[in-house]
C-alpha atoms as a PDB file:
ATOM      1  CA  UNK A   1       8.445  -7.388  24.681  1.00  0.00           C
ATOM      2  CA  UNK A   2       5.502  -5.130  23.220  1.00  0.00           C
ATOM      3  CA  UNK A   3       4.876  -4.356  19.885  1.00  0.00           C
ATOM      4  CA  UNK A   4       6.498  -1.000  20.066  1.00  0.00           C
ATOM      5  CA  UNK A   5       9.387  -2.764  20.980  1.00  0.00           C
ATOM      6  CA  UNK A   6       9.407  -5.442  18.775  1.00  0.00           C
ATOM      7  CA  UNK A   7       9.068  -2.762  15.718  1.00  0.00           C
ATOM      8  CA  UNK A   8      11.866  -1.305  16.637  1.00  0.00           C
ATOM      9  CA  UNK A   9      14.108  -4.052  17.058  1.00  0.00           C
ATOM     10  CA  UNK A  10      16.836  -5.466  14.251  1.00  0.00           C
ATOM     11  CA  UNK A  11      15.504  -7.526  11.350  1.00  0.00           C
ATOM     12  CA  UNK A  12      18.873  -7.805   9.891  1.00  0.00           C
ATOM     13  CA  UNK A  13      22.628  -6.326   9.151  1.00  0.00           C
ATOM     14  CA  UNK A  14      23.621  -5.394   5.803  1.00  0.00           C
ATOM     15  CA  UNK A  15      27.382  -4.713   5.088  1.00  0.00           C
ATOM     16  CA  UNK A  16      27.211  -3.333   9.052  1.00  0.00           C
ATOM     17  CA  UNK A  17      24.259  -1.302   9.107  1.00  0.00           C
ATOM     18  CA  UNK A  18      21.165  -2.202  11.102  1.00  0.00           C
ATOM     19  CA  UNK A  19      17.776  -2.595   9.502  1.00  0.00           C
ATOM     20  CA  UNK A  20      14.725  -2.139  11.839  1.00  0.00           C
ATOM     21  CA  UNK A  21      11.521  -4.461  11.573  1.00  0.00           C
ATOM     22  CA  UNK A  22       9.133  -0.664  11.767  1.00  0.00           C
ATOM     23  CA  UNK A  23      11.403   0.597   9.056  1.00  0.00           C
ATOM     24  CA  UNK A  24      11.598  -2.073   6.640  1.00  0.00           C
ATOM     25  CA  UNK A  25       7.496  -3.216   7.278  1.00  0.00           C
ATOM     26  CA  UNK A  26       6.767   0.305   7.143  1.00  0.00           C
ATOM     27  CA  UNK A  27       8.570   1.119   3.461  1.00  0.00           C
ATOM     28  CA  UNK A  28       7.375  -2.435   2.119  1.00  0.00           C
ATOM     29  CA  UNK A  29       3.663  -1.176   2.742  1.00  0.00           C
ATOM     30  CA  UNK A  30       4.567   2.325   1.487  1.00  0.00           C
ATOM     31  CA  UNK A  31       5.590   0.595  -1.382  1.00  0.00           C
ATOM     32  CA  UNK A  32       2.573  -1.702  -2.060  1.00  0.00           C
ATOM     33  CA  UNK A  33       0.247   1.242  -1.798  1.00  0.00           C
ATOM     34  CA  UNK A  34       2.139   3.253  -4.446  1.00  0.00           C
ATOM     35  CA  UNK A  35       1.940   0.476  -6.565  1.00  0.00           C
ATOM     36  CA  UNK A  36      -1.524  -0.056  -6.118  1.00  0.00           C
ATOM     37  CA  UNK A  37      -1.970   4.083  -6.727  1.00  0.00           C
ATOM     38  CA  UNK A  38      -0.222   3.544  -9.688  1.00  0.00           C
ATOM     39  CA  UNK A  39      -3.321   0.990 -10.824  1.00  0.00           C
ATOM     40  CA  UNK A  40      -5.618   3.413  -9.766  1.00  0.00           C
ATOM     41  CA  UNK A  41      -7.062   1.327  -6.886  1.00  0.00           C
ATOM     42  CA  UNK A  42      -8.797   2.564  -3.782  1.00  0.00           C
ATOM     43  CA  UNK A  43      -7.273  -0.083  -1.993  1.00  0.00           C
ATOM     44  CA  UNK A  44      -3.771   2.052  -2.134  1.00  0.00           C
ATOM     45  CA  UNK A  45      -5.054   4.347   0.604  1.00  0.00           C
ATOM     46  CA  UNK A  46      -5.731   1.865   3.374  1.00  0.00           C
ATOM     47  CA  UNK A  47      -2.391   0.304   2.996  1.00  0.00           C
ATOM     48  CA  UNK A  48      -1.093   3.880   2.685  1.00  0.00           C
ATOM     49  CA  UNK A  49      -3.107   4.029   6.154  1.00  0.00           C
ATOM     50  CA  UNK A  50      -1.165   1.012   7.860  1.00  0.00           C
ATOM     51  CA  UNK A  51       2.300   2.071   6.505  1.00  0.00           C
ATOM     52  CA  UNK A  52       2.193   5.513   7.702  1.00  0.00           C
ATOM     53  CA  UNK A  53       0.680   4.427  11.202  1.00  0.00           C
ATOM     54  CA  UNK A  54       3.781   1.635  11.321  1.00  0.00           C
ATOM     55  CA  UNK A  55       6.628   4.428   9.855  1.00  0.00           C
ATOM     56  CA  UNK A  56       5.137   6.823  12.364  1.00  0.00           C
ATOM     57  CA  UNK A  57       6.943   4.454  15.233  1.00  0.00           C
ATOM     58  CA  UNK A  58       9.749   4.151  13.269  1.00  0.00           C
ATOM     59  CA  UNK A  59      10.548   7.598  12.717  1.00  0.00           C
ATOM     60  CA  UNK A  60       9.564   8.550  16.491  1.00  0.00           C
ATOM     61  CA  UNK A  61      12.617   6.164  17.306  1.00  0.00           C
ATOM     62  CA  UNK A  62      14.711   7.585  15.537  1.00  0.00           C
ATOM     63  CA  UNK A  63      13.945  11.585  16.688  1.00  0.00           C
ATOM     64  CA  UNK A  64      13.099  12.693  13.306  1.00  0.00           C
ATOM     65  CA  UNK A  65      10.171  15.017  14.129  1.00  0.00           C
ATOM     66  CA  UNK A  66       9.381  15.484  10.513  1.00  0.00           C
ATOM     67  CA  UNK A  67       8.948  12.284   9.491  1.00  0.00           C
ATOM     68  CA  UNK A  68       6.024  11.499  12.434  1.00  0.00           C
ATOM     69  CA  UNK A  69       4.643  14.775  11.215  1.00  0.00           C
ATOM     70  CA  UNK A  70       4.707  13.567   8.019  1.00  0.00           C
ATOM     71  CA  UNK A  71       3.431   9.882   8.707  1.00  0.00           C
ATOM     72  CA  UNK A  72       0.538  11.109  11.320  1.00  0.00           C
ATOM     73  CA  UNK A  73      -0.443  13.459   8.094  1.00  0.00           C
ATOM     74  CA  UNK A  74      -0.336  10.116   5.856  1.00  0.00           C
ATOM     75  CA  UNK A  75      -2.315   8.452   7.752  1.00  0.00           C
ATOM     76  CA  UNK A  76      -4.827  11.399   7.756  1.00  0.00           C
ATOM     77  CA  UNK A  77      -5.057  12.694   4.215  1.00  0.00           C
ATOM     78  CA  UNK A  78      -5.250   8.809   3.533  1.00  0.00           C
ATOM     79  CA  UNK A  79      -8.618   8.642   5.314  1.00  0.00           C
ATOM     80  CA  UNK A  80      -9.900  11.507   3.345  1.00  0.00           C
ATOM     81  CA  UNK A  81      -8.047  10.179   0.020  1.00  0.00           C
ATOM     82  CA  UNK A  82     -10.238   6.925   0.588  1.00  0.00           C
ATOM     83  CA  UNK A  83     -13.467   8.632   0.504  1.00  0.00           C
ATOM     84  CA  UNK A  84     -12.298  10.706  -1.870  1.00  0.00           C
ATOM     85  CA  UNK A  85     -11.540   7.685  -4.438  1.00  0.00           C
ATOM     86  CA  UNK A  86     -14.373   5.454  -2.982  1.00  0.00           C
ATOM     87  CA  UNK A  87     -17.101   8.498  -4.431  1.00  0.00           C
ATOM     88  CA  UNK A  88     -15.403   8.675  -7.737  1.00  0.00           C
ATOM     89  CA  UNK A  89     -14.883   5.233  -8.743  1.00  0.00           C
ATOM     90  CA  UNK A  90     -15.661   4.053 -12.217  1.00  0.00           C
ATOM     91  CA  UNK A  91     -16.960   1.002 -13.443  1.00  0.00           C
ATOM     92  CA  UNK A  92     -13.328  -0.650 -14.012  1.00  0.00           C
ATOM     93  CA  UNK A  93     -13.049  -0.117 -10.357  1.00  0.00           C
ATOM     94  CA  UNK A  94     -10.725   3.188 -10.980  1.00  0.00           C
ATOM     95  CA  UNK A  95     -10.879   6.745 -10.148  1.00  0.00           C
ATOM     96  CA  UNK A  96     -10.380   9.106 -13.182  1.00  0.00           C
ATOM     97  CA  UNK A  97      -6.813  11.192 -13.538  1.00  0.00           C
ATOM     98  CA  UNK A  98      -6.063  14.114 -15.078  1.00  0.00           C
ATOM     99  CA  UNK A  99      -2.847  17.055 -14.958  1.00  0.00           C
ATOM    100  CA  UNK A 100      -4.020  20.152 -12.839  1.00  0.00           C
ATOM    101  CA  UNK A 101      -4.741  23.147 -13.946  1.00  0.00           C
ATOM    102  CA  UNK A 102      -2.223  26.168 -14.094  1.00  0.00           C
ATOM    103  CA  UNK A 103      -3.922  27.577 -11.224  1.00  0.00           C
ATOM    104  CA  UNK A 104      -4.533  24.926  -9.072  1.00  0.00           C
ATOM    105  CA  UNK A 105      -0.672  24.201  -9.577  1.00  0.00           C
ATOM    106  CA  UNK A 106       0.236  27.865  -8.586  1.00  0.00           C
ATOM    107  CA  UNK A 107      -2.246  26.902  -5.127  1.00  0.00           C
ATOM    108  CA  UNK A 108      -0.533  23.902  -4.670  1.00  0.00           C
ATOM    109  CA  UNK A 109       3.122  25.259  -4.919  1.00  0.00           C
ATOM    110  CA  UNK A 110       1.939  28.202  -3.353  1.00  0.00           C
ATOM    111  CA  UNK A 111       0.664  26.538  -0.830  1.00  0.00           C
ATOM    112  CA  UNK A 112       4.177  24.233  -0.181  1.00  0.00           C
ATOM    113  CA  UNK A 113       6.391  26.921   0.016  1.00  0.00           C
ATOM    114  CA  UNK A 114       3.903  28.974   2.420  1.00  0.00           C
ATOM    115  CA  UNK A 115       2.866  26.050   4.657  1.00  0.00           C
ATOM    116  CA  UNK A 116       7.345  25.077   4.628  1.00  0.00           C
ATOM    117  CA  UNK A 117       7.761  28.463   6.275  1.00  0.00           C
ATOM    118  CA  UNK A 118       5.022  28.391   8.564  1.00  0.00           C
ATOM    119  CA  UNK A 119       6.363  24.969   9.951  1.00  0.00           C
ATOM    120  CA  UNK A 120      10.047  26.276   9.972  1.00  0.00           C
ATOM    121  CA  UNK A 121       9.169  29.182  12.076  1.00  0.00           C
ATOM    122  CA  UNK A 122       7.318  27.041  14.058  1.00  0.00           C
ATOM    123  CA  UNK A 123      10.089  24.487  14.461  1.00  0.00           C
ATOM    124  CA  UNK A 124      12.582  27.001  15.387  1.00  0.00           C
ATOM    125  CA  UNK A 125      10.019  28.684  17.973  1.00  0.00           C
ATOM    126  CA  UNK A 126      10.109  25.290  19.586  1.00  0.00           C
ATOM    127  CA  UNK A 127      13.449  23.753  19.047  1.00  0.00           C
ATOM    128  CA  UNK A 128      13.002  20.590  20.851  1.00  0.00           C
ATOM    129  CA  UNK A 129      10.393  19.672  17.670  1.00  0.00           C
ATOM    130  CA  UNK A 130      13.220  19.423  15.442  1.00  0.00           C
ATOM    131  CA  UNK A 131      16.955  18.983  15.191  1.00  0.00           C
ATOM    132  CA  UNK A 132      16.845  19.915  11.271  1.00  0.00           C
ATOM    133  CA  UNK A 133      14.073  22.395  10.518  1.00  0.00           C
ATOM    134  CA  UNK A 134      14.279  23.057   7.304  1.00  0.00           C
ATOM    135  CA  UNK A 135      14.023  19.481   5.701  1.00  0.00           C
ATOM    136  CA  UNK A 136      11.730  18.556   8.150  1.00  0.00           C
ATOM    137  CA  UNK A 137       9.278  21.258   7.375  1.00  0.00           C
ATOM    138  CA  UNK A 138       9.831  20.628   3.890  1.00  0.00           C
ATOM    139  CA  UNK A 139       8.818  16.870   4.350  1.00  0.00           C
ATOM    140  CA  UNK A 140       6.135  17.850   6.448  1.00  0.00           C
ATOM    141  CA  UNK A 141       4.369  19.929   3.806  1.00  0.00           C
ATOM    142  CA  UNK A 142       5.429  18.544   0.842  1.00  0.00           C
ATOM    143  CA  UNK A 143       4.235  15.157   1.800  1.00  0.00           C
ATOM    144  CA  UNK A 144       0.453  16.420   2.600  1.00  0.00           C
ATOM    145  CA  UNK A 145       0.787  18.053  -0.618  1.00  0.00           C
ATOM    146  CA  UNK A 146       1.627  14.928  -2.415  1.00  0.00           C
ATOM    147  CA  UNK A 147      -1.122  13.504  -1.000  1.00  0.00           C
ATOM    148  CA  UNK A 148      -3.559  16.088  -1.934  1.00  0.00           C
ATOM    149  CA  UNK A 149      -2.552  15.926  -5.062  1.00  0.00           C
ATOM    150  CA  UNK A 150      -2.800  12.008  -5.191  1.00  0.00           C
ATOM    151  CA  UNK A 151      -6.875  12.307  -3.391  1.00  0.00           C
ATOM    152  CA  UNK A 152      -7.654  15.067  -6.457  1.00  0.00           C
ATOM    153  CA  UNK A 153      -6.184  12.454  -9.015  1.00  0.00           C
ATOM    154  CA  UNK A 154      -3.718  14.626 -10.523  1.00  0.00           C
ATOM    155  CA  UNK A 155      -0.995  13.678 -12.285  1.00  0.00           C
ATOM    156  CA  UNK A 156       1.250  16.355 -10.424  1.00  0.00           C
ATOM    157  CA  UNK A 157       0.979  13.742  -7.441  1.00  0.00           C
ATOM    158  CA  UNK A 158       4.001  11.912  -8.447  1.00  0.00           C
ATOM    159  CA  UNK A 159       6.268  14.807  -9.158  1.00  0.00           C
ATOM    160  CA  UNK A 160       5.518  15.604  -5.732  1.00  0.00           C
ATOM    161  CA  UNK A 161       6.506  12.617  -4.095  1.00  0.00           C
ATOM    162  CA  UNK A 162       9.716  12.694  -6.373  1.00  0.00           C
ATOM    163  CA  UNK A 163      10.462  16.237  -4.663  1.00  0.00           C
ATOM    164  CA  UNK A 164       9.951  14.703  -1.622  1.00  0.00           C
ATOM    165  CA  UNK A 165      11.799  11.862  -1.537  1.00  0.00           C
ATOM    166  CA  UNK A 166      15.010  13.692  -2.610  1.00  0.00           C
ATOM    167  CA  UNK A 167      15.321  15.501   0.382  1.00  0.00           C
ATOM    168  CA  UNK A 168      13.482  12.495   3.142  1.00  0.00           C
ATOM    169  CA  UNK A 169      15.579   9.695   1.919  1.00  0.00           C
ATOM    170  CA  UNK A 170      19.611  10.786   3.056  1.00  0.00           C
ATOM    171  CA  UNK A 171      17.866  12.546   6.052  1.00  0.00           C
ATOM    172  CA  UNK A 172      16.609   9.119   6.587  1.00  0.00           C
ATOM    173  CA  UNK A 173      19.705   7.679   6.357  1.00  0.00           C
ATOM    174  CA  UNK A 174      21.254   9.960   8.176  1.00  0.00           C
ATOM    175  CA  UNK A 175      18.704   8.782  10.934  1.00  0.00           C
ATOM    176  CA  UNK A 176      19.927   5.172  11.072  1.00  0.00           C
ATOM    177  CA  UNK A 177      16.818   4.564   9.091  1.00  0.00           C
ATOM    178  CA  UNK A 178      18.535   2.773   6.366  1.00  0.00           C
ATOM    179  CA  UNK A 179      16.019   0.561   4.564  1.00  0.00           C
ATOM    180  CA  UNK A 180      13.959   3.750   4.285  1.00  0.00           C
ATOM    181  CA  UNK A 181      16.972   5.000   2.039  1.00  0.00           C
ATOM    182  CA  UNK A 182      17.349   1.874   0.026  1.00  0.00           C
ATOM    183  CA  UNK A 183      14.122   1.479  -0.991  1.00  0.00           C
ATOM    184  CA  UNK A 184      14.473   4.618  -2.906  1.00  0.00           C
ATOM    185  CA  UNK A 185      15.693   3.003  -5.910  1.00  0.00           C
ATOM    186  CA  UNK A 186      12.322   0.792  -5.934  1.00  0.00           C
ATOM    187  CA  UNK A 187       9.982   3.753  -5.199  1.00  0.00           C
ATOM    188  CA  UNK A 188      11.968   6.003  -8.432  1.00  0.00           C
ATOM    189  CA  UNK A 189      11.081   2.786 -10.512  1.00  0.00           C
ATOM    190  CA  UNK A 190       7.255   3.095  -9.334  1.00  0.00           C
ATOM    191  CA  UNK A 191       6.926   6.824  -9.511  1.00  0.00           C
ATOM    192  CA  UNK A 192       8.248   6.680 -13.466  1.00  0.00           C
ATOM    193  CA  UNK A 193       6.089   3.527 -14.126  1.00  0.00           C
ATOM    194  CA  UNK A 194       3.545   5.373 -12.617  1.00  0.00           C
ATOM    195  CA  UNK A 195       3.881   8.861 -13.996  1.00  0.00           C
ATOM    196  CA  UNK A 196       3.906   6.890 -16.817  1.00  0.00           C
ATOM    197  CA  UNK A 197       0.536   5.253 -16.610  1.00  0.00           C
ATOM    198  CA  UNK A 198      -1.525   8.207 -15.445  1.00  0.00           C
ATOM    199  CA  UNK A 199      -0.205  10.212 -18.093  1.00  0.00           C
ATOM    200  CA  UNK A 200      -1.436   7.849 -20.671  1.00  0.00           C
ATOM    201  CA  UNK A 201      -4.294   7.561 -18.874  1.00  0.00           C
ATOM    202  CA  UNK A 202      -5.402  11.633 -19.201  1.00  0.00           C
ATOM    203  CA  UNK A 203      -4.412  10.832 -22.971  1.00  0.00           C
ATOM    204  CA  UNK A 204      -7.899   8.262 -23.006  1.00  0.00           C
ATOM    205  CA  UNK A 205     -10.059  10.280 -21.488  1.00  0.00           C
ATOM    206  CA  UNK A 206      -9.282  13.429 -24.258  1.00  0.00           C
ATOM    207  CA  UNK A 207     -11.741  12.264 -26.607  1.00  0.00           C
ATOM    208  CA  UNK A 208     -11.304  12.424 -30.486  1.00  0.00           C
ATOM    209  CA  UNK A 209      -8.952  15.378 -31.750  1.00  0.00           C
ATOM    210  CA  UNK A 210     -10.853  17.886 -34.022  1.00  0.00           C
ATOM    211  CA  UNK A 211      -9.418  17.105 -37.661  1.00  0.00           C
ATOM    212  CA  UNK A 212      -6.149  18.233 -38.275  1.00  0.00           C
ATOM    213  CA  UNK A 213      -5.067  19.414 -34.355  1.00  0.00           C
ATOM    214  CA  UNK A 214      -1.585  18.077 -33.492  1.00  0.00           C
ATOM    215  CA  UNK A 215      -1.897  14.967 -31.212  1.00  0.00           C
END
């Protein structure tokens, strides 16, 4: 049996549903490197690296175009995201976050809804891309703009993924890729705890308020 194969056979049944060794490997990875975002370390992006390159075999078995798009462009904006973080380390081993600015939030939603529609019409050009256009366009994008987000070390980043996740995880399920939908529950407690931190974290690096402006 090759690896291929063995990825995308059983681990285990739950309550009737299958679980696949790509899917569940895959997510568990996906979930180590948020965590490790969420501390700020570069080592999030190689295992961001592995879990997209193991999800994108995962998602190829189970026909959903969007999420290989989505995993081959995690697996590339990761690469990039690594230098990025590995040039703008600190001394505690962390990279500096901060919120984005109003306009490079209007580029980044801009740039979402334009690059959606672009993939849509280019899904329905070519049907045999995609059984479900629309969300898988909107993974497609939104994911690489997640990810952006995440390399610039903007706070944004996890609103993103939140967006995301909303519309991947019952198209997941809906692709017999069940332990990608479970997990959910784990990666909503990591995106608050994480949301949580970074925002603190722009909070330190402030500086004193003049005397007498509202913290």
């Amino acid at each position: 049996m090759s690896t291929v194969d063995s990825l995308n056979s059983v681990a285990f049944s739950v309550f009737g549903e299958h679980v696949k060794w790509a899917d569940m490997t895959g997510n568990l990875l996906g979930l180590a490197g948020l965590a490790l975002g969420w501390r700020r370390s570069v080592t999030a992006w190689p295992v961001q690296l592995l879990s997209g390159a193991v999800l994108v075999i995962a998602y190829w078995s189970a026909h959903l175009t969007g999420g290989v798009g989505k995993q081959l462009l995690v697996v590339v904006t990761a690469l990039w995201g690594w230098y990025r973080w590995q040039r703008g380390r600190h001394d505690d081993g962390g990279v500096q976050v901060r919120f984005a600015s109003w306009p490079e939030r209007a580029v980044l939603i801009g740039g979402t809804v334009v690059g959606t529609l672009a993939v849509v019409a280019l899904f329905t050009a070519f049907p045999s891309l995609s059984w479900n256009p629309w969300p898988d366009a909107y993974i497609f994008v939104g994911t690489l703009a997640a990810m952006y987000a995440m390399a610039r070390g903007w706070v944004e980043f996890w609103f993103a993924w939140l967006a995301v996740d909303v519309v991947g995880v019952p198209l997941a399920w809906s692709g017999d890729l069940k332990f990608s939908a479970l997990v959910y529950v784990v990666y909503f407690v990591l995106v608050v705890a994480g949301l949580r931190s970074w925002w603190l974290r722009t909070r330190e690096h402030r500086g004193p308020l003049p005397e007498g402006a509202p913290a």
